[in-house]
Protein backbone atom coordinates (compact mmCIF):
# COMPACT_ATOMS: atom_id res chain seq x y z
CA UNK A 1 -0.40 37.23 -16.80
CA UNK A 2 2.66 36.41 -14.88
CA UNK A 3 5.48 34.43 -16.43
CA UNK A 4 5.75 32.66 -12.87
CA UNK A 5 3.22 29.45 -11.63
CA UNK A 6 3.68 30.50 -8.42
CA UNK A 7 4.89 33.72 -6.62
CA UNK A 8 5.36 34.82 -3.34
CA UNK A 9 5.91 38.15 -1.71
CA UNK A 10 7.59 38.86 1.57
CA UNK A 11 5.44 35.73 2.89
CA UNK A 12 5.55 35.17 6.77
CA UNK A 13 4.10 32.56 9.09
CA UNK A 14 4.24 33.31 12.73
CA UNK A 15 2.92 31.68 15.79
CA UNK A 16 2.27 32.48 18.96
CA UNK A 17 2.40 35.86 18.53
CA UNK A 18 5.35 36.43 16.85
CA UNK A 19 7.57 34.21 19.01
CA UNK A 20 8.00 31.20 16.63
CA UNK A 21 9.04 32.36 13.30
CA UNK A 22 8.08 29.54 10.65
CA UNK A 23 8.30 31.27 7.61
CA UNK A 24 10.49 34.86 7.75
CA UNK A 25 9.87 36.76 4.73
CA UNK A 26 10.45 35.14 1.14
CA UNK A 27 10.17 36.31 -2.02
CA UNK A 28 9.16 33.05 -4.19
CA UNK A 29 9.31 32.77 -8.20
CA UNK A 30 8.84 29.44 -9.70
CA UNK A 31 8.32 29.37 -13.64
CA UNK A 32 5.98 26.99 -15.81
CA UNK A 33 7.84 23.32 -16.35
CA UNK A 34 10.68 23.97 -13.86
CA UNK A 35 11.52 21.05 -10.82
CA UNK A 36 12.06 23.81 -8.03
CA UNK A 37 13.16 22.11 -4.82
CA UNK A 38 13.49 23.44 -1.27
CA UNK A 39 16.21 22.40 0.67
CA UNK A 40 16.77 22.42 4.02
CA UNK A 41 17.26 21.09 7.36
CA UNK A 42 14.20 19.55 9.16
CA UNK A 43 12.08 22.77 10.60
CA UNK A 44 13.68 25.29 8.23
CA UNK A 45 10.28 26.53 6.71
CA UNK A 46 9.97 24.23 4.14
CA UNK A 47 6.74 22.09 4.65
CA UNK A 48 5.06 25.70 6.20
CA UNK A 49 5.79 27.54 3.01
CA UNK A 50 4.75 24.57 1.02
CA UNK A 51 1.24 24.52 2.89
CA UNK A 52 0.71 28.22 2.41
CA UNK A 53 1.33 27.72 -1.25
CA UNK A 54 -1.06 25.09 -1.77
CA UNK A 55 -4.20 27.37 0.19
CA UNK A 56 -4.13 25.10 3.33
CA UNK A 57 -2.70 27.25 5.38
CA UNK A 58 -3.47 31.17 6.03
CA UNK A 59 0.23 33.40 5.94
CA UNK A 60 0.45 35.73 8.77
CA UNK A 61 1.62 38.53 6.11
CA UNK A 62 2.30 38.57 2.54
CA UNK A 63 0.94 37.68 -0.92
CA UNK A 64 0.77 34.29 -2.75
CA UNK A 65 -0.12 34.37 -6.16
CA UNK A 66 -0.02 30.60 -7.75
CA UNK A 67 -1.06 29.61 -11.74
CA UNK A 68 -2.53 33.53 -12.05
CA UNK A 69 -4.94 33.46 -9.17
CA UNK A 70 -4.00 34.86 -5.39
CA UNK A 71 -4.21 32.78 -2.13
CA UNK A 72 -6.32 32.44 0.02
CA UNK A 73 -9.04 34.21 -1.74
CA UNK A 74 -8.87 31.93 -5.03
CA UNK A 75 -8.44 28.79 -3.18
CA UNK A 76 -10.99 26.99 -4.42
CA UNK A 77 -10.20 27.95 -7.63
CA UNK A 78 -7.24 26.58 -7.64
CA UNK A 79 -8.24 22.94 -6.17
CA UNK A 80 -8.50 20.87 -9.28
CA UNK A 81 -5.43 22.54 -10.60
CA UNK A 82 -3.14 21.79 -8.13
CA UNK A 83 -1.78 18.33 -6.57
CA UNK A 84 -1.10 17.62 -3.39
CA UNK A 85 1.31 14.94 -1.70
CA UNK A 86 1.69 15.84 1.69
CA UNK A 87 4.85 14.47 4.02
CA UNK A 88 1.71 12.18 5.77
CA UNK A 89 0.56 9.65 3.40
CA UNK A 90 -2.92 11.04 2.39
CA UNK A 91 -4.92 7.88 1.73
CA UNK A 92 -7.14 5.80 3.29
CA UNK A 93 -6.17 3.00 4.73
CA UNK A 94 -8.87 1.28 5.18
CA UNK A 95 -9.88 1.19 1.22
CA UNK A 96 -7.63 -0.75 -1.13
CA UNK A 97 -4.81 1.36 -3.58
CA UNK A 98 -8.08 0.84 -6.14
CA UNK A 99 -10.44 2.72 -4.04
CA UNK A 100 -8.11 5.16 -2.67
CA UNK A 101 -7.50 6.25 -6.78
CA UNK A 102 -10.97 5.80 -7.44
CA UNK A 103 -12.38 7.73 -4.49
CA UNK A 104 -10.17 10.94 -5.10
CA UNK A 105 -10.97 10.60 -8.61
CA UNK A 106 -14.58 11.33 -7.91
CA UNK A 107 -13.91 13.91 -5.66
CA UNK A 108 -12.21 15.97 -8.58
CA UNK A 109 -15.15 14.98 -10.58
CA UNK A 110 -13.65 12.51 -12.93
CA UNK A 111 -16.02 10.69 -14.64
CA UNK A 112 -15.92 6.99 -14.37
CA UNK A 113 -13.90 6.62 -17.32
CA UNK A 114 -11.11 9.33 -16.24
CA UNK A 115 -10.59 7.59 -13.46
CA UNK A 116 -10.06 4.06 -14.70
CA UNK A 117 -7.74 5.60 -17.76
CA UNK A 118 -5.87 7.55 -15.70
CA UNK A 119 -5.48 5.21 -12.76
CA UNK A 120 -4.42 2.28 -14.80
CA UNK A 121 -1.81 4.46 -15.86
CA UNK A 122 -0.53 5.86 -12.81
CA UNK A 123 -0.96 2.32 -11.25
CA UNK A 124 1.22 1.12 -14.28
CA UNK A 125 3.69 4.12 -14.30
CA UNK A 126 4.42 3.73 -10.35
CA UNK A 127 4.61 -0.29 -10.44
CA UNK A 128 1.38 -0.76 -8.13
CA UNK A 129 -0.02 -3.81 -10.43
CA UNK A 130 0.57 -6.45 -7.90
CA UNK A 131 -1.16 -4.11 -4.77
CA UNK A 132 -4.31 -2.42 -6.62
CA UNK A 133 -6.44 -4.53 -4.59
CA UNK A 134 -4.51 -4.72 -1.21
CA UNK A 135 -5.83 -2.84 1.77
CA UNK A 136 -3.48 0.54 2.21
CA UNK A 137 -3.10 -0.58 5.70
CA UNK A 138 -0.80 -3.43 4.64
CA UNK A 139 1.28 -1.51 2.14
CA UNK A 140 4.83 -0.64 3.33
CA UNK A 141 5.77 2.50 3.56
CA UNK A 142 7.09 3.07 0.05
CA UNK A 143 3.99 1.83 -1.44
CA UNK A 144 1.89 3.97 0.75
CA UNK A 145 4.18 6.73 -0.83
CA UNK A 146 3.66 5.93 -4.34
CA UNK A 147 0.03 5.52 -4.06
CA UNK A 148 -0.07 9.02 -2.06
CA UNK A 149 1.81 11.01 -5.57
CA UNK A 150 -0.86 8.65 -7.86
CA UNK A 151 -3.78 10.36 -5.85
CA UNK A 152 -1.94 13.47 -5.98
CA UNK A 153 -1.80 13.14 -9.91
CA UNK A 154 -5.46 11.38 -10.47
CA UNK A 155 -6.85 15.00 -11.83
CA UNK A 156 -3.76 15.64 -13.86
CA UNK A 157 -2.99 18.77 -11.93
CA UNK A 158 -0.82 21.99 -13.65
CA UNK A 159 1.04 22.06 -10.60
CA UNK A 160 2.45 19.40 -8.12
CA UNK A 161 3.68 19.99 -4.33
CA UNK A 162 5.72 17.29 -3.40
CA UNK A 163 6.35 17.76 0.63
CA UNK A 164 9.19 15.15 1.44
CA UNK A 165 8.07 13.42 -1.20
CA UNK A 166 11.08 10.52 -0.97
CA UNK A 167 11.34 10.23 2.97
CA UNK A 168 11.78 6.82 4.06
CA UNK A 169 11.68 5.25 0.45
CA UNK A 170 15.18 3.50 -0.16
CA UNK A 171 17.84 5.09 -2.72
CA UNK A 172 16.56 2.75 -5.70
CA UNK A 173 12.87 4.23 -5.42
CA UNK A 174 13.77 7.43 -5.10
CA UNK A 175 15.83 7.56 -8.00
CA UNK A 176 12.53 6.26 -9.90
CA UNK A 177 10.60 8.72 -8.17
CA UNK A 178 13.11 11.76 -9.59
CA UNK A 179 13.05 10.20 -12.84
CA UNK A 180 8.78 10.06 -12.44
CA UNK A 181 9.42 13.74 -11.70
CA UNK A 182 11.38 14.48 -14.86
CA UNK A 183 8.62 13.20 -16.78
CA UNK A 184 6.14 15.21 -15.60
CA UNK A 185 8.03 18.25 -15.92
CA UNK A 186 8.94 17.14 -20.05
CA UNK A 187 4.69 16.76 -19.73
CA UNK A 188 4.89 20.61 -18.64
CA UNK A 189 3.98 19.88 -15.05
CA UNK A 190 5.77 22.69 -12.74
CA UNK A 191 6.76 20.54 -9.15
CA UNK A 192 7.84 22.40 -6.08
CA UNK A 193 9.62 19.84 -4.14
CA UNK A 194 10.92 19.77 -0.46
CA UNK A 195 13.48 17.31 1.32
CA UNK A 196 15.80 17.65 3.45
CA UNK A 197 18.29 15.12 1.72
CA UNK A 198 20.93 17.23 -0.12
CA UNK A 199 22.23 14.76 -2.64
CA UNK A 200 18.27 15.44 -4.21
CA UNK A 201 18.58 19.13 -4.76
CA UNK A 202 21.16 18.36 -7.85
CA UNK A 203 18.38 16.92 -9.95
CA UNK A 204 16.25 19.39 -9.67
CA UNK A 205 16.34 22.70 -12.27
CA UNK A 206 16.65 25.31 -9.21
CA UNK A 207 16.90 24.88 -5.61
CA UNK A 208 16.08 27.24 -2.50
CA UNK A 209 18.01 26.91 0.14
CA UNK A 210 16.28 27.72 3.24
CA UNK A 211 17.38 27.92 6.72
CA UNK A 212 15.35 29.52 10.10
CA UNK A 213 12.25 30.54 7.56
CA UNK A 214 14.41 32.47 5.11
CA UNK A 215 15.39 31.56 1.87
CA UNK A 216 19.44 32.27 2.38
CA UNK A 217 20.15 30.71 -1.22
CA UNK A 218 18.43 29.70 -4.74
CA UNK A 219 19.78 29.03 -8.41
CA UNK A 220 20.39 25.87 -10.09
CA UNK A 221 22.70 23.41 -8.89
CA UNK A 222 25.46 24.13 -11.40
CA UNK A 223 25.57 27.76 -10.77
CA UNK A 224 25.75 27.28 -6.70
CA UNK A 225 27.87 24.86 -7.20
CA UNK A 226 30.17 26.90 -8.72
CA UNK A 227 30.18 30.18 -7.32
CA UNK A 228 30.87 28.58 -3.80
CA UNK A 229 33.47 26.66 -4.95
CA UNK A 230 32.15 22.97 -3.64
CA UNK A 231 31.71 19.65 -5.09
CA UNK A 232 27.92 19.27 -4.11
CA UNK A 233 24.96 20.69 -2.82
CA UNK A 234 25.38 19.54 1.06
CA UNK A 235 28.91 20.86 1.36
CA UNK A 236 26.99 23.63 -0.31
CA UNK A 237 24.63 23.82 2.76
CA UNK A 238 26.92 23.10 5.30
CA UNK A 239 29.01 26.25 3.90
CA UNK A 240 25.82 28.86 3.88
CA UNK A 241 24.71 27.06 7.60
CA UNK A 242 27.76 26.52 9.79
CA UNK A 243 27.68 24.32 11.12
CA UNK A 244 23.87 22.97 11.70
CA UNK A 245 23.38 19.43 11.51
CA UNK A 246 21.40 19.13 8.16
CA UNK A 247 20.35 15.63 8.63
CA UNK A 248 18.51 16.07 11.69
């Protein structure tokens, strides 16, 4: 058994033949309980190697191996042990926050009381009370977002993939939302993260930096920090990437 939840070895994504290079080659450890986030400039890799990673998307070349088992052969395997919230919101919209919990609860095969124990808690742990029976189409956009990481969490999942998992929440939720992550992790939940904000890559344990489909950086944020002489991870970034507009 591998020390590692989820390793990766020279992965690539390429389309159209080789002309677009998503993905260029990385090498991938992540260890049990760890917050690992990638960081990165919108269309760096991140969300491609996130997807190959969690068995939706084939690599061009390369080996995944995630909680023991390799990708894409084990894939199904692996479905109730991973979690899954995708930069999209994955719900319905048409069902309320209720039946969005409820509906991806059976579809793990919770039993009836799984779901309603764990759902009342992640409805009570992400401060959805007042919305559990509001259609998802009304919610705002950072509701929609934490009822996306409660279905992502129904099954109580070994390993989370958070894909932008903060965009367009404001800087009070997403502070809750790191401090949600924290707890999991103290739970011994392992959570790869992406984002492309930088001042998010200091709360995390380690960080990748990744830039054109490679992974130019990684380490935690103290040791980065330090070795390149900055005060924070996006002069960090803008150091290692010239001067590319990170933000973008």
């Amino acid at each position: 058994m591998s020390e590692y939840v989820i390793e990766t070895k020279e992965l690539v994504k390429h389309y159209n033949k080789g002309a677009v290079k998503a993905v260029n080659g990385i090498d991938l450890r992540v260890r049990k309980g760890e917050i690992y986030a990638f960081i990165g400039a919108n269309g760096s890799g991140k969300s491609t190697t996130i997807d190959m990673i969690s068995g939706t998307l084939r690599p061009t070349s390369g080996e995944i191996y995630v909680l023991g088992l390799k990708l894409p052969k084990d894939r199904r395997r692996l479905s109730n042990r991973i979690g899954i919230a995708p930069q999209e919101y994955a719900v319905y919209l048409d069902l309320t926050v209720w039946e969005n919990i409820s509906f991806f609860g059976r579809l793990y095969g919770l039993s009836r009381k799984e779901i309603r124990e764990q759902g009342e808690k992640l409805i009570s742990i992400l401060k959805l009370e007042e919305k559990r029976d509001v259609v998802a189409e009304f919610l705002s956009g950072g509701m929609k977002r934490r009822l996306s990481i409660a279905i992502a969490l129904i099954h109580q999942p070994e390993l989370i993939l958070f894909d932008e998992a903060t965009v367009g929440v404001d800087p009070i939720l997403r502070a809750y939302f790191w401090d949600f992550f924290k707890s999991l992790r103290d739970d011994g939940k392992t959570i790869l993260v992406t984002s492309h904000v930088m001042d998010e890559a200091e709360k995390a344990d380690r960080i990748g930096l990744m830039r054109h489909g490679k992974l130019i950086e990684e380490g935690s944020p103290s040791e980065l920090l330090s070795k390149y002489n900055v005060r924070n991870v996006e002069e960090l970034f803008l150091l290692l990437s010239g001067d590319e507009n990170i933000n973008e």
